[in-house]
Protein backbone atom coordinates (compact mmCIF):
# COMPACT_ATOMS: atom_id res chain seq x y z
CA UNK A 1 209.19 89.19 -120.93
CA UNK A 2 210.82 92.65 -122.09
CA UNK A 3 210.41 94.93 -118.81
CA UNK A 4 211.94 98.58 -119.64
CA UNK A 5 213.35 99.65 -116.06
CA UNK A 6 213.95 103.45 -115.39
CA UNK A 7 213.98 106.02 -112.55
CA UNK A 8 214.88 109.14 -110.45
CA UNK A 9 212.27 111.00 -113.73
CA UNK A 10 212.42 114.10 -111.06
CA UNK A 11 210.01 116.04 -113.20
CA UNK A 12 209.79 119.62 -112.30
CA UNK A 13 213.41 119.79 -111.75
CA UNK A 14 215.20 123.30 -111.73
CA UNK A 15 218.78 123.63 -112.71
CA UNK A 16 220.19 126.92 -112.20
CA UNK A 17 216.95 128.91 -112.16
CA UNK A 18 215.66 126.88 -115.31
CA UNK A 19 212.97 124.70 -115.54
CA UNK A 20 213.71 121.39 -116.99
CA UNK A 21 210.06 120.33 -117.39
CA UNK A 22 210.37 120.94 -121.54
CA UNK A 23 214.06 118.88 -121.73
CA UNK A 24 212.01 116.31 -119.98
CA UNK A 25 209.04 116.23 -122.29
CA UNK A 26 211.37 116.12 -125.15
CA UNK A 27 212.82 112.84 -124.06
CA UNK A 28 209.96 111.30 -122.83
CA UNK A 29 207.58 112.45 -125.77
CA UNK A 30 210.36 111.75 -128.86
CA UNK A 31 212.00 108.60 -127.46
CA UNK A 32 210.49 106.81 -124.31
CA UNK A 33 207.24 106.36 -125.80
CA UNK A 34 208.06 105.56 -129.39
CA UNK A 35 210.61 102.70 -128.18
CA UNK A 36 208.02 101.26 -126.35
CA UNK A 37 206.82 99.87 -129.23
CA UNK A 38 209.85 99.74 -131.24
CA UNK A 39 211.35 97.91 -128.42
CA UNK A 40 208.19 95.33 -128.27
CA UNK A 41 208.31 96.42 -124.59
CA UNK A 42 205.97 93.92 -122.10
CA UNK A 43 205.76 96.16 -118.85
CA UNK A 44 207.68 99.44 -117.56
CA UNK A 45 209.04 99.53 -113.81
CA UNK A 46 209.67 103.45 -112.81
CA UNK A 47 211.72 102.75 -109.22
CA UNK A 48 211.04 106.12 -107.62
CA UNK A 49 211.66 109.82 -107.99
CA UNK A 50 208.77 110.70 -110.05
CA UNK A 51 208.83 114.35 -108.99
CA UNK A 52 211.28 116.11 -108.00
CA UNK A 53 209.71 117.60 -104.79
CA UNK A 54 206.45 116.78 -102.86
CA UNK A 55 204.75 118.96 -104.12
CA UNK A 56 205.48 119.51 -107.75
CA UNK A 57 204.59 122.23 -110.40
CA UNK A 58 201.47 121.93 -112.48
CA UNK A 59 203.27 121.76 -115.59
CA UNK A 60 205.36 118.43 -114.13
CA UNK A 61 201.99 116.95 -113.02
CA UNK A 62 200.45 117.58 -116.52
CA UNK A 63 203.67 115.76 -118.23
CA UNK A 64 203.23 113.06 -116.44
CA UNK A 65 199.72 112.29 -116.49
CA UNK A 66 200.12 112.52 -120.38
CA UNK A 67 202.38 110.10 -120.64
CA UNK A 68 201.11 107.71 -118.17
CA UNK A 69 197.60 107.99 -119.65
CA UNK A 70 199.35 106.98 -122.93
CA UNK A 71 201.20 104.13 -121.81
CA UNK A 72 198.84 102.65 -120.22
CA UNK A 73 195.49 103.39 -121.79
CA UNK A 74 196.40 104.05 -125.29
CA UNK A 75 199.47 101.14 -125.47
CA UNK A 76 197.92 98.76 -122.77
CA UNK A 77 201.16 98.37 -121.75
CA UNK A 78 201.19 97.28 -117.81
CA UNK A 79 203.04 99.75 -115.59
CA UNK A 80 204.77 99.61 -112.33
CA UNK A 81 205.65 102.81 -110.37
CA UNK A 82 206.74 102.91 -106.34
CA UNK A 83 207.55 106.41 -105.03
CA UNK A 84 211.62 107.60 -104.33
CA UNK A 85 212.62 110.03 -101.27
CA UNK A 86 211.96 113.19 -103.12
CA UNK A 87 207.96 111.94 -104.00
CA UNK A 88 205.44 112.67 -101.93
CA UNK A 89 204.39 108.90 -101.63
CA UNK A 90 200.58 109.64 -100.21
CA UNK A 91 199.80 112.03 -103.30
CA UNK A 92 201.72 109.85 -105.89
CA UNK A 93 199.54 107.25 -105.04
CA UNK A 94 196.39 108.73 -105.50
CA UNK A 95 193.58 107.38 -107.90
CA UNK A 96 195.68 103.68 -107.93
CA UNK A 97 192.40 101.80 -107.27
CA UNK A 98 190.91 103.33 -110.88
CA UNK A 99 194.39 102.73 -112.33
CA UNK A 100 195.09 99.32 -111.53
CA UNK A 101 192.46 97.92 -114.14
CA UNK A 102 194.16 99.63 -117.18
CA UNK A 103 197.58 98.22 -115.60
CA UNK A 104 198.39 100.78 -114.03
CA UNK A 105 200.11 100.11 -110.72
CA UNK A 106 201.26 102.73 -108.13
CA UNK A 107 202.77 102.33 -104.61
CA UNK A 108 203.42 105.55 -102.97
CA UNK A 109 203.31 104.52 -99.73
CA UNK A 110 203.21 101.01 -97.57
CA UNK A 111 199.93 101.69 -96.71
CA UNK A 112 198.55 99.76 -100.02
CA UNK A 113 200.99 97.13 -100.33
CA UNK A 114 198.92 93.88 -101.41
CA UNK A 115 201.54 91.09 -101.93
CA UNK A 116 202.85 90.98 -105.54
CA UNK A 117 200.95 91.78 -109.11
CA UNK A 118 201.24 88.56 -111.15
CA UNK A 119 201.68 88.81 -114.80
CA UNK A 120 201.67 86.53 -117.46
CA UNK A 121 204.20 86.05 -120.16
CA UNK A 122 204.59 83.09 -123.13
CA UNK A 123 206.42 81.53 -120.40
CA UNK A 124 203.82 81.78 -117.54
CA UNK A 125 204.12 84.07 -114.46
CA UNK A 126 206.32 86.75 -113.06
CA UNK A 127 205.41 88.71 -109.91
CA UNK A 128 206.30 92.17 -109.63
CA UNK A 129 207.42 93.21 -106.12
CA UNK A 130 206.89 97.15 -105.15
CA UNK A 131 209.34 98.29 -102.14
CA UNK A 132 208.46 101.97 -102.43
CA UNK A 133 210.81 104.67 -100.21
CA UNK A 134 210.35 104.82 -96.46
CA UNK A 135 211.88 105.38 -93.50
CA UNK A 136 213.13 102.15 -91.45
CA UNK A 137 210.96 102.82 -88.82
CA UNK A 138 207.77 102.87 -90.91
CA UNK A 139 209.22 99.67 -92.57
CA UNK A 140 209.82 98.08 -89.43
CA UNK A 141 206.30 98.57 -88.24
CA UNK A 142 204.72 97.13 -91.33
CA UNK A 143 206.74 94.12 -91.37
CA UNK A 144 205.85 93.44 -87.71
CA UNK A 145 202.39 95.24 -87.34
CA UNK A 146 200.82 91.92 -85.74
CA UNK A 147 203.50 90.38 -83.80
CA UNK A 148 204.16 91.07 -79.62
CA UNK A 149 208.36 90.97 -80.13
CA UNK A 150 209.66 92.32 -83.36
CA UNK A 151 213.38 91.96 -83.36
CA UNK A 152 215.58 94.80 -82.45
CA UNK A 153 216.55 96.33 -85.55
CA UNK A 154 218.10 99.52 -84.41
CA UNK A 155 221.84 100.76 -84.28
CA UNK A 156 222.54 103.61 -81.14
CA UNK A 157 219.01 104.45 -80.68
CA UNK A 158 218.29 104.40 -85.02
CA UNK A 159 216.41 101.79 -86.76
CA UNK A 160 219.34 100.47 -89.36
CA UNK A 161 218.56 100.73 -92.99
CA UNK A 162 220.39 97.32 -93.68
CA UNK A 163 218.70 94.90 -91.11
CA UNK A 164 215.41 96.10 -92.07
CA UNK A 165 215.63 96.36 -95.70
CA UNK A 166 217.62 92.59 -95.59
CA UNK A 167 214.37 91.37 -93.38
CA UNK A 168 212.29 93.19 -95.97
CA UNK A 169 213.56 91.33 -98.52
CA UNK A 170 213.19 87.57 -96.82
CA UNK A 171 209.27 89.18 -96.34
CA UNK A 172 208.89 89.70 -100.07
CA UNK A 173 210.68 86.67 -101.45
CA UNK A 174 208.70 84.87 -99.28
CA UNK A 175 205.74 86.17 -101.16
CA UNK A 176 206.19 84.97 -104.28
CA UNK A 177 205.10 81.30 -105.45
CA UNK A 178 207.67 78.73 -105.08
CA UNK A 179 209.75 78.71 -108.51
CA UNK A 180 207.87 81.53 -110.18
CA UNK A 181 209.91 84.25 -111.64
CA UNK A 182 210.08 87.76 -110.06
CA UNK A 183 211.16 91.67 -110.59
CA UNK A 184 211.48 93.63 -107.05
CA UNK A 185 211.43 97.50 -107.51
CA UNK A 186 213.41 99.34 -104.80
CA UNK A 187 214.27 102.88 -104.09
CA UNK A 188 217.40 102.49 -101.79
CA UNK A 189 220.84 103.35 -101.87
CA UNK A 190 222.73 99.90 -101.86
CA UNK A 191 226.61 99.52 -100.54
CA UNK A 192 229.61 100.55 -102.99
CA UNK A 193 227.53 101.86 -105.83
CA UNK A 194 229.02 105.53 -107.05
CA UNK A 195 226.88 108.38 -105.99
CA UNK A 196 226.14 111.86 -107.97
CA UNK A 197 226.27 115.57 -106.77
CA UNK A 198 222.63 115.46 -107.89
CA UNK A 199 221.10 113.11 -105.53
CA UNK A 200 219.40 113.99 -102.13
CA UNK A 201 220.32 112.29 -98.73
CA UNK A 202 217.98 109.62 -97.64
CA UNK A 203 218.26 110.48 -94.37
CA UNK A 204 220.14 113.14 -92.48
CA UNK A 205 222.59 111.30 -89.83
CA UNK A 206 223.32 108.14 -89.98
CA UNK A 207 224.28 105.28 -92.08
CA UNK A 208 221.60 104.58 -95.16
CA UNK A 209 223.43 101.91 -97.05
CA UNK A 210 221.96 98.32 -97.81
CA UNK A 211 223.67 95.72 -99.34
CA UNK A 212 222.66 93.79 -102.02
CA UNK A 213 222.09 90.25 -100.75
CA UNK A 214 218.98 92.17 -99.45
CA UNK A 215 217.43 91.62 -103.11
CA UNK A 216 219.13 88.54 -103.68
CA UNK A 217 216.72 85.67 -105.32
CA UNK A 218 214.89 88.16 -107.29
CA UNK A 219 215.26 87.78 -111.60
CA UNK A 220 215.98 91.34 -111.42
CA UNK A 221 216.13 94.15 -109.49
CA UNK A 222 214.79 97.53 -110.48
CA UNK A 223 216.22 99.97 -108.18
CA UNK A 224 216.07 104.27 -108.00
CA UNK A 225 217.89 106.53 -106.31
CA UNK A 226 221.28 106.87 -107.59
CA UNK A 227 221.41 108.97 -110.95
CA UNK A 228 224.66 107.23 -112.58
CA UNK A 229 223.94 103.90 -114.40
CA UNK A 230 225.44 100.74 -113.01
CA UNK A 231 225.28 97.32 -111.67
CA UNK A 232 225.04 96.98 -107.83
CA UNK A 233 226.98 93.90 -106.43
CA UNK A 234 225.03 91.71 -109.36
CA UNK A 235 224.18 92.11 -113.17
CA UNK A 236 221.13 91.56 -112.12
CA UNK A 237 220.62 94.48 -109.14
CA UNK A 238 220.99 97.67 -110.96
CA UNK A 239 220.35 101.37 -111.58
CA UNK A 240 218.46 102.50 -114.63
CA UNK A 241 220.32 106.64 -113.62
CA UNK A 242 218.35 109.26 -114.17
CA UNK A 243 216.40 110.82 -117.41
CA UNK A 244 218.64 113.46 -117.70
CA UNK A 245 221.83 115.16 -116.38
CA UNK A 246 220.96 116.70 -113.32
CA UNK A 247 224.50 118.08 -111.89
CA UNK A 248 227.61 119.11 -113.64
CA UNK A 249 229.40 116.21 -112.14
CA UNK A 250 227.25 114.09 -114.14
CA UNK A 251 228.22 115.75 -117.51
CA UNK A 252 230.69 112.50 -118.63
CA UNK A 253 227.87 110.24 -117.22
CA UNK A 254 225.86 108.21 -120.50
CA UNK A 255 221.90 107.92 -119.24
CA UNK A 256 220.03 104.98 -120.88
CA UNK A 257 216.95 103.07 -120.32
CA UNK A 258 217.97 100.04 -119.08
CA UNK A 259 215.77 96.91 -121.20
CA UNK A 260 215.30 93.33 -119.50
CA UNK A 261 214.74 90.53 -120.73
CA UNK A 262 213.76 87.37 -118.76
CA UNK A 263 213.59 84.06 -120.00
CA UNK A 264 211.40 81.27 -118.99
CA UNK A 265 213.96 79.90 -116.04
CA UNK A 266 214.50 83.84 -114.51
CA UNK A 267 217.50 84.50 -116.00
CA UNK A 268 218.10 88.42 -117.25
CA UNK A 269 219.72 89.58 -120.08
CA UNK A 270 220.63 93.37 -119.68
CA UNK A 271 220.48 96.32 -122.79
CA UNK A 272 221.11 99.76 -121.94
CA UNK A 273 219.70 102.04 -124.92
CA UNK A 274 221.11 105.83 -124.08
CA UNK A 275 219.42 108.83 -123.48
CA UNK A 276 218.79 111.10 -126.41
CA UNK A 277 218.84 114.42 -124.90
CA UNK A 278 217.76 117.90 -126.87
CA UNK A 279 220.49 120.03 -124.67
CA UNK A 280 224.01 118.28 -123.22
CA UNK A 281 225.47 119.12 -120.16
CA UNK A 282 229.06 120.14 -120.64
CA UNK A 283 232.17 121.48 -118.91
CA UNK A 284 234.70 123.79 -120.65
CA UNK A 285 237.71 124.63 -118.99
CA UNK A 286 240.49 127.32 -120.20
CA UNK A 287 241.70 130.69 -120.26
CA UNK A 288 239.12 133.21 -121.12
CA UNK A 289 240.24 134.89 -124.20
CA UNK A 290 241.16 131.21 -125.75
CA UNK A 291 237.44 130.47 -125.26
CA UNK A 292 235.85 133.94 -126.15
CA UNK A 293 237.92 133.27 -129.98
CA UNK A 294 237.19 129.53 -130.40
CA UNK A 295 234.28 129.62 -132.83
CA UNK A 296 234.18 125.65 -133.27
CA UNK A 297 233.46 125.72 -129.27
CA UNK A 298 230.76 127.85 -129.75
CA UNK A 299 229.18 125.51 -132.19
CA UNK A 300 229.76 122.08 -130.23
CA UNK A 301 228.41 124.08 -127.11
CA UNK A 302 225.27 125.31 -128.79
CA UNK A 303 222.60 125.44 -126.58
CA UNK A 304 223.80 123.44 -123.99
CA UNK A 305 224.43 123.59 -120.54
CA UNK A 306 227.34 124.79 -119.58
CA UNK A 307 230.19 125.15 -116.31
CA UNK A 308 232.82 126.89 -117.65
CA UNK A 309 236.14 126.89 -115.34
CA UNK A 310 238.84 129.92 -116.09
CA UNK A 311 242.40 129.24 -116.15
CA UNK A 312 243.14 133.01 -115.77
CA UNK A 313 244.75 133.70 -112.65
CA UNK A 314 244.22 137.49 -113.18
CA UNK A 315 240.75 138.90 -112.58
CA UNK A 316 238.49 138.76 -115.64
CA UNK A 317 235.54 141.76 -115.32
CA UNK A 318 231.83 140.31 -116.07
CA UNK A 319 233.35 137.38 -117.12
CA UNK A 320 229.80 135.41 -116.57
CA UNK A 321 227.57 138.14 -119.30
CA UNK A 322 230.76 137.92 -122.36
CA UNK A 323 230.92 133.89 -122.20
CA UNK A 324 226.94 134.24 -122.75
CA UNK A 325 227.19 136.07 -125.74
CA UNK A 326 229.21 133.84 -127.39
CA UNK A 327 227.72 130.35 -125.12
CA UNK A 328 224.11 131.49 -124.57
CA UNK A 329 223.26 128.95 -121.67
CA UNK A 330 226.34 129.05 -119.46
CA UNK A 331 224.84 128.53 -115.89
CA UNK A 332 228.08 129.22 -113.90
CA UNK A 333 231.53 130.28 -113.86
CA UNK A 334 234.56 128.95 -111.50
CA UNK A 335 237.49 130.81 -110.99
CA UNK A 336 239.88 127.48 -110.64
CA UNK A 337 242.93 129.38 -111.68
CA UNK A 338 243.02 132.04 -109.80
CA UNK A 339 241.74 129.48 -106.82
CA UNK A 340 244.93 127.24 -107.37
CA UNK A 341 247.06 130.26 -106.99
CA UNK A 342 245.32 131.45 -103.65
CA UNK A 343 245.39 127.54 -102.19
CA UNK A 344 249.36 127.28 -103.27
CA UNK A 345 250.98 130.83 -102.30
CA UNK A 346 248.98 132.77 -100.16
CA UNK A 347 251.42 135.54 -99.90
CA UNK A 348 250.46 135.97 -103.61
CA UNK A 349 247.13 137.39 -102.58
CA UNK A 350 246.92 141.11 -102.66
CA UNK A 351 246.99 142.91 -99.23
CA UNK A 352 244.14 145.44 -100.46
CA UNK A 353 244.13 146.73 -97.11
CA UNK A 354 247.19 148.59 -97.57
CA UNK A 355 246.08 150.30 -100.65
CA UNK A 356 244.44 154.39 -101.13
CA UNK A 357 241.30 154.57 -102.63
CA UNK A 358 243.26 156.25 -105.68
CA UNK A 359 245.73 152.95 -105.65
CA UNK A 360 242.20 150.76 -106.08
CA UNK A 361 240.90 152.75 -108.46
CA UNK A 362 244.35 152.38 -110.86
CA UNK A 363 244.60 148.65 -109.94
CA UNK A 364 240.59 148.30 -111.72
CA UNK A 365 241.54 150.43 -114.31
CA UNK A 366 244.33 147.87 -115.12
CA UNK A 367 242.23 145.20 -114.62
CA UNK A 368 239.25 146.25 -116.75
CA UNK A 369 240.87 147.28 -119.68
CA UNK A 370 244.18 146.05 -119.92
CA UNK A 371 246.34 149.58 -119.71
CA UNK A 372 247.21 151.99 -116.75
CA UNK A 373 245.20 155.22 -116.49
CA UNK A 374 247.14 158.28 -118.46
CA UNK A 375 248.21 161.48 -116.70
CA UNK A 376 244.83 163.43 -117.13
CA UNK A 377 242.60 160.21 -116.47
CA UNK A 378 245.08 160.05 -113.60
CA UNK A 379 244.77 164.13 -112.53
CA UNK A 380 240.90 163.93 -113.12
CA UNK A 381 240.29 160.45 -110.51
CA UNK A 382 242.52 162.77 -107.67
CA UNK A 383 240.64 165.47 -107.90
CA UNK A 384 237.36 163.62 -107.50
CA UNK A 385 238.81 161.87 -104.83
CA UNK A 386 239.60 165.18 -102.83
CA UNK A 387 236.31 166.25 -103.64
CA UNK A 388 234.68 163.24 -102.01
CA UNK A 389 236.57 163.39 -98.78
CA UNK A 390 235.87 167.05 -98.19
CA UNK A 391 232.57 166.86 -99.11
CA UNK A 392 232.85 163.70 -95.77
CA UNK A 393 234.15 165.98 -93.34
């Protein structure tokens, strides 16, 4: 079986004030659905992150009931989505008894959790295995709804994410038919893997890390949560990332699809097809003027998204409005030079305290176009300067 795993969709994500709804649809629209068939994809697994808040925008909801709707209804491909920490899990899950007989299959919540959905392949069955996002607590109590003495799963007062997940696991595992191959689909953050800038908290306080013998045993391992691609502990536990580039610190990342393929004894061989994006995410860094003049940069930049970090360690006036008439979409500006000289001399920072109102005014002058003011600019700022303060007393 050919599963296509992928995650943390966040549709109706803003970045910088922009709506990312139509870079979203791009991707989704001009290369997730076509390689679902160019890919002879057998099922898709989306581990979590959906939306990108509870309670998304209508134009995020109408993207993704479009492409659902065409995965599963027009391709009759079967589909397996659990809800991430930034879905809300009880609306996600909505309409999943009319979906499940087009093979469609949603778990938002714990509240609908079934056992496993068996599938067939030319091989026989595999069972797919939702752990959708929740807190330990809520975990806790579903794993030990009917029994007197749960076990004490909780670290200084706080249910611990690794004991109950690791218990969670043993629960699922021991779902499945002896023998018979399985995919488990988690949204968790699991110990040593490299978080992004990006990526919510799962909980606030705390320690939220599981390690990965809790999905030990499975064929594979969907999970969501952390944006970067990348194994976690096993070839076989991994991260599909993100759909796009959701922080600058992600801008070297490479997002993929991540394509599985598992053979008649449950092993998993891994291809990672990467993201075709319509806009980049980039970082330029150096002096102003260098990048104001560099034409080529210009081009390469496009209409990308970009962070652009100054060199300059002199002040550079509406620096933000020039870089966007030569870069159209650069979203924010850092000031590292003149930060590095602040953080390694700070008796190189100006003592403006010290200085007239006439000694600020020549300093800006300087400053904002590159020469001192001449003797009548000079004559004309005093005189308007007298005429403020008496016009104060």
């Amino acid at each position: 079986m050919r599963i296509l795993h992928t995650a943390d969709w966040h549709l109706g994500r803003i970045f910088y004030a922009n709506y990312l709804t139509e870079d979203q649809a791009y991707v989704l629209e001009h290369q997730f659905l076509p390689l679902l068939k160019e890919a002879r994809v057998d099922a898709v697994v989306i581990a979590g992150d959906v939306y990108d808040r509870a309670v998304p925008p209508v134009e995020a909801v109408e993207l993704w009931d479009s492409v659902v709707t065409r995965v599963a209804s027009d391709k009759r491909i079967p589909m397996f989505v659990i809800g991430g920490n930034h879905d809300s899990g009880a609306r996600l899950e909505v309409g999943h008894t009319l979906w499940a007989p087009s093979g469609l299959y949603v778990w938002g919540t714990l509240r609908h959790l079934q056992g496993p959905v068996i599938v067939n392949d030319a091989y026989g069955e595999i069972a797919f295995c939702p752990m959708p996002f929740s807190e330990p607590k809520s975990i806790a109590n579903y794993l030990f709804a009917d029994e007197a003495n749960s076990p004490d799963m909780t670290t200084h007062g706080q249910h611990s994410y690794d004991e109950v997940y690791r218990l969670w696991g043993d629960y699922v595992r021991g779902q499945v038919p002896k023998g018979m191959r399985s995919v488990a689909m988690a949204h968790a953050f699991v110990s040593g893997s490299a978080e992004s800038e990006s990526e919510r908290p799962l909980i606030i306080g705390g320690s939220y890390a599981v390690a990965a013998q809790a999905f030990s045993g499975f064929s594979y391992t969907a999970l969501g949560h952390l944006h970067r691609p990348q194994r976690a502990g096993s070839e076989v536990i991994r991260y599909s990332g993100s759909l796009l580039k959701y922080s600058f610190d992600e801008a070297a990342q490479r997002k993929s699809f991540t394509l599985v393929d598992i053979d008649e004894k449950g092993g998993a061989t891994i291809e990672q097809i990467p993201v075709e994006a319509r806009r980049d995410v980039r970082i330029v860094e150096g002096a102003f003027t260098d990048i104001m003049n560099d034409e080529a940069l210009h081009q390469r930049c496009g209409d990308d998204y970009v962070m652009v970090r100054l060199t300059d360690t002199a002040p550079v006036i509406d620096g933000l409005a020039r870089l966007r008439s030569m870069i159209p979409q650069v979203m924010t500006l850092e000031l590292t030079g003149r930060m590095a000289v602040n953080d390694s001399d700070e008796d190189m920072t100006p003592n403006f305290y010290h200085l007239s109102e006439r000694d600020l005014f020549g300093q800006f002058a300087v400053a904002a176009r590159g020469e001192a003011l001449t003797v009548k600019e000079a004559q004309y700022i005093d005189a308007l300067w007298d005429r403020i303060n008496k016009e104060e007393l």
